[in-house]
PDB file of N, CA and C in Angstrom:
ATOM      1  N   UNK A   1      24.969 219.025-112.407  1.00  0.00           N
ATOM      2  CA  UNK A   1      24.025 218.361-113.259  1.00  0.00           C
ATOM      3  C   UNK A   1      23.219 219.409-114.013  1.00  0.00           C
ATOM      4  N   UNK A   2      23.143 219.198-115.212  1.00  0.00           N
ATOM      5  CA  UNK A   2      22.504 220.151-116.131  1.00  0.00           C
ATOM      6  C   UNK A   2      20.794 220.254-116.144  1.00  0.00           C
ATOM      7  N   UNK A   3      19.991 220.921-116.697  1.00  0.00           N
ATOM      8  CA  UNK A   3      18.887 220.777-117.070  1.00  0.00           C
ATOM      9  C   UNK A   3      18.535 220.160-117.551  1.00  0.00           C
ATOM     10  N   UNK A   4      17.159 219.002-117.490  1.00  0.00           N
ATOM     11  CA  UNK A   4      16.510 218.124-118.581  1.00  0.00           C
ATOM     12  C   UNK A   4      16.514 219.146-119.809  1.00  0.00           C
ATOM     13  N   UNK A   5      16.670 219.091-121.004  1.00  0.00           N
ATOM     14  CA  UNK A   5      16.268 219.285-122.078  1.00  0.00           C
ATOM     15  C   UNK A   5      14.468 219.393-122.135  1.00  0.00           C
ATOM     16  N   UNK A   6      14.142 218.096-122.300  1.00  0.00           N
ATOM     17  CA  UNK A   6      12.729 218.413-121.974  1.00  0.00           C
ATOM     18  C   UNK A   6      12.128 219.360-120.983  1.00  0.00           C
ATOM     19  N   UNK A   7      10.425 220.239-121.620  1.00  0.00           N
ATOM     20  CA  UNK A   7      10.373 221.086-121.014  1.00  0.00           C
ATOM     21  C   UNK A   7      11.151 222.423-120.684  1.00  0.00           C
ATOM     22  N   UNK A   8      12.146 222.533-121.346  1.00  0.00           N
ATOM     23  CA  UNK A   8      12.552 224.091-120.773  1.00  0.00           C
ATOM     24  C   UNK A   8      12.565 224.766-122.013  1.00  0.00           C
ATOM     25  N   UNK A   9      12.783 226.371-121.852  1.00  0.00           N
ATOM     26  CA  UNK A   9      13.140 227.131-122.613  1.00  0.00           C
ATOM     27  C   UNK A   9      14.448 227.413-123.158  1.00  0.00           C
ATOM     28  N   UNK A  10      14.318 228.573-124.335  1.00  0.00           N
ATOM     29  CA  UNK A  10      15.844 229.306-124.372  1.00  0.00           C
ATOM     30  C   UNK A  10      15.605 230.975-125.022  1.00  0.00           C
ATOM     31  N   UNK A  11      16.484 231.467-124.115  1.00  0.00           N
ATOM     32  CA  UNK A  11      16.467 232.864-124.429  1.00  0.00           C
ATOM     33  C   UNK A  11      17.638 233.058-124.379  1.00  0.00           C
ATOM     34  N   UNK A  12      17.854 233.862-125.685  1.00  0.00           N
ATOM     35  CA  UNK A  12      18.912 234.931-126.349  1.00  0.00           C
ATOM     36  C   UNK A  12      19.004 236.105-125.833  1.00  0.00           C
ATOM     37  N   UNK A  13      19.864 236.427-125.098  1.00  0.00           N
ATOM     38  CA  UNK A  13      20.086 237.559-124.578  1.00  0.00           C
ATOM     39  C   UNK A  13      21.564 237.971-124.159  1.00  0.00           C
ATOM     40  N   UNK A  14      21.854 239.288-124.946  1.00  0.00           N
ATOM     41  CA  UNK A  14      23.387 239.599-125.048  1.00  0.00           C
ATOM     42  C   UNK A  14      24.189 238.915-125.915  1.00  0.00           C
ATOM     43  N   UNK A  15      23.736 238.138-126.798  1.00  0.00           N
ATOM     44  CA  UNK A  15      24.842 237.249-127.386  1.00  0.00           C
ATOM     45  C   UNK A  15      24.707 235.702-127.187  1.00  0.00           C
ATOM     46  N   UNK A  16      23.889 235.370-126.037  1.00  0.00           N
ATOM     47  CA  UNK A  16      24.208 234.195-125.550  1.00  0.00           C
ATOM     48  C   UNK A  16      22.833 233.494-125.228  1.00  0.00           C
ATOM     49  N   UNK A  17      23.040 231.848-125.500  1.00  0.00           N
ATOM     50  CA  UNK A  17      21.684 231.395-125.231  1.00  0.00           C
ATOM     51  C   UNK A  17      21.866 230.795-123.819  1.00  0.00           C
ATOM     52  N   UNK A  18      20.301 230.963-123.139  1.00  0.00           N
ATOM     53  CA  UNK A  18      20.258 230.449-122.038  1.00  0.00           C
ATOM     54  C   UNK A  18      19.308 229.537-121.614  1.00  0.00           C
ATOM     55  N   UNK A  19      19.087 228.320-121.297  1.00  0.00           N
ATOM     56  CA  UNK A  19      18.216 227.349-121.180  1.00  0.00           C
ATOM     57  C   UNK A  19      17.472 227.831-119.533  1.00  0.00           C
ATOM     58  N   UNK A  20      16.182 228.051-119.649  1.00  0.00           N
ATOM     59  CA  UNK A  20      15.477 227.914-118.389  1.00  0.00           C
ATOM     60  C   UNK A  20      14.068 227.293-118.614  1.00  0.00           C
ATOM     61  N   UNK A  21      13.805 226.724-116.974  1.00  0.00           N
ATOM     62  CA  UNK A  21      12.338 226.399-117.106  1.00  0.00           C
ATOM     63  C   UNK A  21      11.929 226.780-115.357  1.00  0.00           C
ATOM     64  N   UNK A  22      10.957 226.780-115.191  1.00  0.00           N
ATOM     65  CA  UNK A  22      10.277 227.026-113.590  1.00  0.00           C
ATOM     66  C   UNK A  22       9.734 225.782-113.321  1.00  0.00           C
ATOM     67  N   UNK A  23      10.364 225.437-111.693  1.00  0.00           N
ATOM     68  CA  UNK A  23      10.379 224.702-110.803  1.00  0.00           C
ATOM     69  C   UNK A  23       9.104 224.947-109.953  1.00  0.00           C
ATOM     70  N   UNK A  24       7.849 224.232-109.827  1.00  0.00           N
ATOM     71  CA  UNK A  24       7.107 224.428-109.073  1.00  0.00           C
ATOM     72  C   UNK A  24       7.165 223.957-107.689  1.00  0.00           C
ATOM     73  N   UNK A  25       7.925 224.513-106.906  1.00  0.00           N
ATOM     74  CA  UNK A  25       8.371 224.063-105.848  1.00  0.00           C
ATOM     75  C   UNK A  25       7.177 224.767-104.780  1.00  0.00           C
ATOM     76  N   UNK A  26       6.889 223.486-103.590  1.00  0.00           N
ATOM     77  CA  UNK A  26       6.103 224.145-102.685  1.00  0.00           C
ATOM     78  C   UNK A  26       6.584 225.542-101.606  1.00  0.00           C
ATOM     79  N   UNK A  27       7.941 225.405-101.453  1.00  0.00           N
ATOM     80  CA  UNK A  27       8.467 226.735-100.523  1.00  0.00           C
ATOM     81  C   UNK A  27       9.671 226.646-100.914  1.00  0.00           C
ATOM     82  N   UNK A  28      10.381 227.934-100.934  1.00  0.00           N
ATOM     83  CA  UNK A  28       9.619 229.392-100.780  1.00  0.00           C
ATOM     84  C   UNK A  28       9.014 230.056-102.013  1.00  0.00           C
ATOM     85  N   UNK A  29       8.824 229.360-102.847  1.00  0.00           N
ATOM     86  CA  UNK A  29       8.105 230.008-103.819  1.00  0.00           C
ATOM     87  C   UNK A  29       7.916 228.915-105.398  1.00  0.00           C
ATOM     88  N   UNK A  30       8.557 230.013-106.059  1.00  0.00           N
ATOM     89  CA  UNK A  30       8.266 229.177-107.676  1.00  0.00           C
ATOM     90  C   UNK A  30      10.195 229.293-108.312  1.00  0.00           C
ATOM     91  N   UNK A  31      10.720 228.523-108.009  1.00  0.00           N
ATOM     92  CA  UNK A  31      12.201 228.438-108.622  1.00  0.00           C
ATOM     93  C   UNK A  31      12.367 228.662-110.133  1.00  0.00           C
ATOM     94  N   UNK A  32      13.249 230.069-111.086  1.00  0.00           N
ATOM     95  CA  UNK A  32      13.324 229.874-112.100  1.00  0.00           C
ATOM     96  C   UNK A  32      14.686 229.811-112.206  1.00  0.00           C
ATOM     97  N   UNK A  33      15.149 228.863-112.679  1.00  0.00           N
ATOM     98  CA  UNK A  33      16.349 227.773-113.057  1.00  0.00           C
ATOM     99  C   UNK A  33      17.034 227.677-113.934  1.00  0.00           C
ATOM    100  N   UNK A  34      17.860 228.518-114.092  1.00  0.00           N
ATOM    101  CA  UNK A  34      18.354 228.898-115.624  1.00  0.00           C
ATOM    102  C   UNK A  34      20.437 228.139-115.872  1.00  0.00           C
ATOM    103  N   UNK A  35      20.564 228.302-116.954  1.00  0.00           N
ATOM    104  CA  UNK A  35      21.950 227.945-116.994  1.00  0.00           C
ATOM    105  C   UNK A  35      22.268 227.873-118.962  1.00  0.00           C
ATOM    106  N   UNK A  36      23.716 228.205-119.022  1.00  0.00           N
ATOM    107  CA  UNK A  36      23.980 228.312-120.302  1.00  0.00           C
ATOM    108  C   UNK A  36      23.356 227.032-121.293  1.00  0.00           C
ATOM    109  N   UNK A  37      23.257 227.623-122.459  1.00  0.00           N
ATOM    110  CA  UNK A  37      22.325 226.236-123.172  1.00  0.00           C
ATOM    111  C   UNK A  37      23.106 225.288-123.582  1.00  0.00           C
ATOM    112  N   UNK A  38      24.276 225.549-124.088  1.00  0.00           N
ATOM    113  CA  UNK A  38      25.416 224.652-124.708  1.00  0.00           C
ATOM    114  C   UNK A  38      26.512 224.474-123.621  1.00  0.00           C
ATOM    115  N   UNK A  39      27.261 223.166-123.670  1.00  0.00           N
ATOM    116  CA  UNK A  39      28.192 223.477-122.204  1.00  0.00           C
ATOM    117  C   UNK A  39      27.473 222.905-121.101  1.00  0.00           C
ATOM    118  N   UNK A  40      28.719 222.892-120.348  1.00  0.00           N
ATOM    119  CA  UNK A  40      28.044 222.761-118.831  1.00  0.00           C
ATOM    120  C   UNK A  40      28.748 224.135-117.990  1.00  0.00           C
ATOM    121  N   UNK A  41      28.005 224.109-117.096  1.00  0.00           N
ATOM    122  CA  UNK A  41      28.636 225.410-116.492  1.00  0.00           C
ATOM    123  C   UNK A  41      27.450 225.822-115.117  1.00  0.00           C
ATOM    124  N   UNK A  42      27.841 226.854-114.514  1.00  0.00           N
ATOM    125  CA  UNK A  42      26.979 227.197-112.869  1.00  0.00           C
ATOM    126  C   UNK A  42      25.677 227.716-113.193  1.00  0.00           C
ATOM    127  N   UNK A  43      24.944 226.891-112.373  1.00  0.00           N
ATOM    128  CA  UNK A  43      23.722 226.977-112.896  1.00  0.00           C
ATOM    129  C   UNK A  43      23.337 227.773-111.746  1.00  0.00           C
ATOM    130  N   UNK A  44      21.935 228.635-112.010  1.00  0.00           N
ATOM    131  CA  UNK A  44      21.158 229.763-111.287  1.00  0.00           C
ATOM    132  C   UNK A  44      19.885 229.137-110.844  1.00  0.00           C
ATOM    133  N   UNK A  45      19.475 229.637-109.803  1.00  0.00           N
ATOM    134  CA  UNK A  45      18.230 229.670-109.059  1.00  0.00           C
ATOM    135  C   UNK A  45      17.754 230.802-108.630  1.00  0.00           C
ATOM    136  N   UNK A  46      16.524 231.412-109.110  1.00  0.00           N
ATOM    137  CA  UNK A  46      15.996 232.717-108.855  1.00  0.00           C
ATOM    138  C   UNK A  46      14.830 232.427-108.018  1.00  0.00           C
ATOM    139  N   UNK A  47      14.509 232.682-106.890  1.00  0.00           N
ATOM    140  CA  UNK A  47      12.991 232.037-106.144  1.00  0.00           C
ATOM    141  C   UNK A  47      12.040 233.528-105.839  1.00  0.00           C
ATOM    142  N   UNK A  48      11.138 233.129-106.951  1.00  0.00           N
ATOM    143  CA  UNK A  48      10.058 234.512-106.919  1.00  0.00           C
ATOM    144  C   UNK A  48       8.598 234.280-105.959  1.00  0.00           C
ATOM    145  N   UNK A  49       7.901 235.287-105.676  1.00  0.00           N
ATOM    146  CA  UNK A  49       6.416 234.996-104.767  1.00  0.00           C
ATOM    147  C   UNK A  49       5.826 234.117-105.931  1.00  0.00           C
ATOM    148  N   UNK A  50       5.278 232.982-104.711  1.00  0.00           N
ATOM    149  CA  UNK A  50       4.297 231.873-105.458  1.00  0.00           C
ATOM    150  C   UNK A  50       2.761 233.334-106.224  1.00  0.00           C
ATOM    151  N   UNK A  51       2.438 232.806-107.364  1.00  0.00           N
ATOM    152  CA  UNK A  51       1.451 233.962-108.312  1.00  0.00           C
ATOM    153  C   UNK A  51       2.150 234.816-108.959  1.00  0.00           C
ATOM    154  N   UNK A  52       3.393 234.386-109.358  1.00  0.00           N
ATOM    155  CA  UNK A  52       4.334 235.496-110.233  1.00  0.00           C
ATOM    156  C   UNK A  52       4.214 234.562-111.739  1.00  0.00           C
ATOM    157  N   UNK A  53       3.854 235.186-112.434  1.00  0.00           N
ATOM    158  CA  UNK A  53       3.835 235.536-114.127  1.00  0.00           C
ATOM    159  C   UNK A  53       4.896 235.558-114.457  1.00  0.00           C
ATOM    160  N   UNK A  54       5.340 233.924-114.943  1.00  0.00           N
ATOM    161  CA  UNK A  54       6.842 234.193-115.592  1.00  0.00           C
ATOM    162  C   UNK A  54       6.934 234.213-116.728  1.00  0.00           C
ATOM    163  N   UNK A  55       7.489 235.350-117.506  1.00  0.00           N
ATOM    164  CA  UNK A  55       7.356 235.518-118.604  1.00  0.00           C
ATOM    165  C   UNK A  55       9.163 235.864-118.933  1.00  0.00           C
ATOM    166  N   UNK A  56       9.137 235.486-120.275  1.00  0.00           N
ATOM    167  CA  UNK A  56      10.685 235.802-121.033  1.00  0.00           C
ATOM    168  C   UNK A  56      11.061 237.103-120.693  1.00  0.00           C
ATOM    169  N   UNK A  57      10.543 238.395-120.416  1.00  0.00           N
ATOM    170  CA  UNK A  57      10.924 238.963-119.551  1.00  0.00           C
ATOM    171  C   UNK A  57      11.433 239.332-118.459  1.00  0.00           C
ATOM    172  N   UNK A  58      10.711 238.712-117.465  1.00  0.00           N
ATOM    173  CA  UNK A  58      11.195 238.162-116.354  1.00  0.00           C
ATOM    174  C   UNK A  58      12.381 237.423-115.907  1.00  0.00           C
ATOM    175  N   UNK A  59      12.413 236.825-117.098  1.00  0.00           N
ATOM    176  CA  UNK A  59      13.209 235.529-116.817  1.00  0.00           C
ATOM    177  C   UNK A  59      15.304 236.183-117.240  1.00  0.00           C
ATOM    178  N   UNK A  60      14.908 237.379-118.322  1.00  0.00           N
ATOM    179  CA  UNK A  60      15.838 238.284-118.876  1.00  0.00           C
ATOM    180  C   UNK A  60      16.028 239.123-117.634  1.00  0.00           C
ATOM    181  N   UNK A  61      15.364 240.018-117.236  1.00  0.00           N
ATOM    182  CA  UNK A  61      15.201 240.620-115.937  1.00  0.00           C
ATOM    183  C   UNK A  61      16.416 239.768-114.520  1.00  0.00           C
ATOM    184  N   UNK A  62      15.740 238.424-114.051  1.00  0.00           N
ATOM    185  CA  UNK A  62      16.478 237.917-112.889  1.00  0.00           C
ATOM    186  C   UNK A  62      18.153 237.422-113.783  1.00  0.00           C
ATOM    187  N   UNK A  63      18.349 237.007-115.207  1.00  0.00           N
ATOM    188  CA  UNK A  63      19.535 236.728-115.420  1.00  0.00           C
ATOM    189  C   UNK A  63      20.920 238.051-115.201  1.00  0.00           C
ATOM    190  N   UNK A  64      20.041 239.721-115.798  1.00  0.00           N
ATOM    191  CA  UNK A  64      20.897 240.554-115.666  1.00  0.00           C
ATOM    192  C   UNK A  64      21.413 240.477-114.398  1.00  0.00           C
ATOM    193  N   UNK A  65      20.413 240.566-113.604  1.00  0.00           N
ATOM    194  CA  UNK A  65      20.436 241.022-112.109  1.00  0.00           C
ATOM    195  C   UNK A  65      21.897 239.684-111.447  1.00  0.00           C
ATOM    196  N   UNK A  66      21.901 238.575-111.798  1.00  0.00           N
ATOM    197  CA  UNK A  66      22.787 237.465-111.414  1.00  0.00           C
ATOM    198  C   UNK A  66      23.843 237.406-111.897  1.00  0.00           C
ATOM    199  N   UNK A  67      24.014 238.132-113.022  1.00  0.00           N
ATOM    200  CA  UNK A  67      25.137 238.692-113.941  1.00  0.00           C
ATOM    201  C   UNK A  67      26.013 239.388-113.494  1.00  0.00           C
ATOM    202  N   UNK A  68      25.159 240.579-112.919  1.00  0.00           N
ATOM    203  CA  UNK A  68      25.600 241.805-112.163  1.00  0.00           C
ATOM    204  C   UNK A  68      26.099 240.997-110.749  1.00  0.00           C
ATOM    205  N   UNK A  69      25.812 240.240-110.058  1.00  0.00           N
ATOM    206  CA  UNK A  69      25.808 239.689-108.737  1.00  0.00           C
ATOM    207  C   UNK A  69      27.084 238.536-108.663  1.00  0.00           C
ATOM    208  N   UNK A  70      27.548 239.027-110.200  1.00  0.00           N
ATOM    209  CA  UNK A  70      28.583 237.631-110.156  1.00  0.00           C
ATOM    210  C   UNK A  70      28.187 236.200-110.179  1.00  0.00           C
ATOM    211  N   UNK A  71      27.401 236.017-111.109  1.00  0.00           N
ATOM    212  CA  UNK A  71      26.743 234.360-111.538  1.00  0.00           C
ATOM    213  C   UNK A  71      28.077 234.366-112.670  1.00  0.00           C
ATOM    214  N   UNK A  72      28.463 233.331-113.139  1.00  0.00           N
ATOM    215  CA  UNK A  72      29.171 233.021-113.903  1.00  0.00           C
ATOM    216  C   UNK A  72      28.548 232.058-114.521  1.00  0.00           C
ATOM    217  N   UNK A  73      27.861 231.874-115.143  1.00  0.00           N
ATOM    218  CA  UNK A  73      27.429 230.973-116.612  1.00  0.00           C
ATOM    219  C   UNK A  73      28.301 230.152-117.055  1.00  0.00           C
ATOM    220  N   UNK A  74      29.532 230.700-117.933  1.00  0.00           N
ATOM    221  CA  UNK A  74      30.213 230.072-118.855  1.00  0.00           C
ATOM    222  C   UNK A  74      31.458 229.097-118.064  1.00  0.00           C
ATOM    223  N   UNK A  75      31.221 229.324-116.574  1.00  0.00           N
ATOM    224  CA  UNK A  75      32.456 228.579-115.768  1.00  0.00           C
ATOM    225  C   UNK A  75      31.651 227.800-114.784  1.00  0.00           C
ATOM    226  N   UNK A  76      32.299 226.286-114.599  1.00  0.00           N
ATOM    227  CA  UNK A  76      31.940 225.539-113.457  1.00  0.00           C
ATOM    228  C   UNK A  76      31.978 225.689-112.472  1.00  0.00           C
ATOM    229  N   UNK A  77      30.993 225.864-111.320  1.00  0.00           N
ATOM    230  CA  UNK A  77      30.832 225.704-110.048  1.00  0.00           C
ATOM    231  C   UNK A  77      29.149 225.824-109.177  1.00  0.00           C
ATOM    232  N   UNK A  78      29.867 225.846-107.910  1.00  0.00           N
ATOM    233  CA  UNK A  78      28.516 225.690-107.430  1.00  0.00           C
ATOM    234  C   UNK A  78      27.203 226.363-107.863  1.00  0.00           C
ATOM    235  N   UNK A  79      26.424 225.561-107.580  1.00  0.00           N
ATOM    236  CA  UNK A  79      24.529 226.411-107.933  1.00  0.00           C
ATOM    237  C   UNK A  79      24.435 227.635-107.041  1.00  0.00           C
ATOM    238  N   UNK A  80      24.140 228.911-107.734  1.00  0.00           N
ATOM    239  CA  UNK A  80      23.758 230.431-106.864  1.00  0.00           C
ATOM    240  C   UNK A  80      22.435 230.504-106.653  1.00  0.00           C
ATOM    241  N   UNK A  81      22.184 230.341-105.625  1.00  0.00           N
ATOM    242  CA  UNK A  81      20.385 230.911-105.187  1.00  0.00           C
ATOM    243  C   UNK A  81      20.678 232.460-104.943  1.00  0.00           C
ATOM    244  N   UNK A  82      19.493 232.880-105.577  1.00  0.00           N
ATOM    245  CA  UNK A  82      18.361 234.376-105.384  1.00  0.00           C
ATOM    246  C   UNK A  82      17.530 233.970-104.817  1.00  0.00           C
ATOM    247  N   UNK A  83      16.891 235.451-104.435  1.00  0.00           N
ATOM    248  CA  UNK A  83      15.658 235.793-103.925  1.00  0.00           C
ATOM    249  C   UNK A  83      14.868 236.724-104.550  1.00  0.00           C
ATOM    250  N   UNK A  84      13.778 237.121-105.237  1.00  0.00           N
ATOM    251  CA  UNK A  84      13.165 238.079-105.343  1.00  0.00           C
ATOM    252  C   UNK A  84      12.090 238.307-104.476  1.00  0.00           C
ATOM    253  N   UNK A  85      11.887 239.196-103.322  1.00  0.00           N
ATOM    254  CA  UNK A  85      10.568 239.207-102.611  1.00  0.00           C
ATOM    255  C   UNK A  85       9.808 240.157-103.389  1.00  0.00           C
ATOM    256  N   UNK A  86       8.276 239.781-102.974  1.00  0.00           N
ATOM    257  CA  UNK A  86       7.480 240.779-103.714  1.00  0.00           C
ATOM    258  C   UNK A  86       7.231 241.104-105.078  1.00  0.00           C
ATOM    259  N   UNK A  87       7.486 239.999-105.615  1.00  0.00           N
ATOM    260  CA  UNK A  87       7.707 240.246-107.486  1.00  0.00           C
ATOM    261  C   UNK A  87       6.467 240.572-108.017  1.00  0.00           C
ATOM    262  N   UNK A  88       6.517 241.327-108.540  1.00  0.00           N
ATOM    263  CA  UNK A  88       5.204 242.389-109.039  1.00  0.00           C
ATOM    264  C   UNK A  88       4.775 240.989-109.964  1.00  0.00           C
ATOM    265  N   UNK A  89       3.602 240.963-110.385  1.00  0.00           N
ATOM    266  CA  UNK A  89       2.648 240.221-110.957  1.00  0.00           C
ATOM    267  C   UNK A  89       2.049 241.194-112.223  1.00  0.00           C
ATOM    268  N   UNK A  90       2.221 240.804-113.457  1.00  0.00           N
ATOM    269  CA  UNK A  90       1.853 242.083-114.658  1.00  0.00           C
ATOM    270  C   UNK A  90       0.439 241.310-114.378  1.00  0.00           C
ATOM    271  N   UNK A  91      -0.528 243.093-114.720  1.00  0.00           N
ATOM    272  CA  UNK A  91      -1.937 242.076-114.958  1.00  0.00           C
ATOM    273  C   UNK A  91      -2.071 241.948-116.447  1.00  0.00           C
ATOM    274  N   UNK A  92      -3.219 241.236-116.316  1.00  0.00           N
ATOM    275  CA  UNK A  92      -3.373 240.553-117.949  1.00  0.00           C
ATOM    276  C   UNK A  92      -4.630 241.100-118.142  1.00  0.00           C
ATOM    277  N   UNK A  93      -4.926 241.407-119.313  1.00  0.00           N
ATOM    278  CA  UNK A  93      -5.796 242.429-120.033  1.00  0.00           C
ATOM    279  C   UNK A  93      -6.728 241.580-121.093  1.00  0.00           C
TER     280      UNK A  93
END
């Protein structure tokens, strides 16, 4: 099952668009939920420390990393959970 449309983002990165939005989930953290924008295809779950600053950065950041880890985007199958412990928090100025 794909992402609501409503509410989420999209970031361009490498060539390719990617639809995400963050899941305020009570445990283990804050779920960011990403998956190709067009298409259907395996969708990602990144779960960062609840007080993490998600920013389009970030969000570029956990896709490389799932990339590298063998997420497959553009092909059907099961949902991949991550973990990030300890996710640094940028301060704001």
């Amino acid at each position: 099952m794909g992402i609501a449309r409503r509410g989420t983002r999209i970031l361009n990165l490498d060539g390719e668009r990617y639809r995400w939005v963050v899941s305020p989930d009570d445990e283990p953290g804050l779920a960011i939920v990403v998956e190709i924008a067009e298409g259907h295809g395996q969708r990602m779950v990144t779960w960062v420390d609840h007080g993490t600053i998600i920013t389009p950065r970030l969000v570029a950041m956990v896709i490389h990393r799932a990339l590298h880890r063998g997420w497959t985007p553009n092909q059907r199958g099961t949902e991949v959970v991550y973990r990030i412990k300890g996710t640094p928090t940028p301060v704001q100025t």
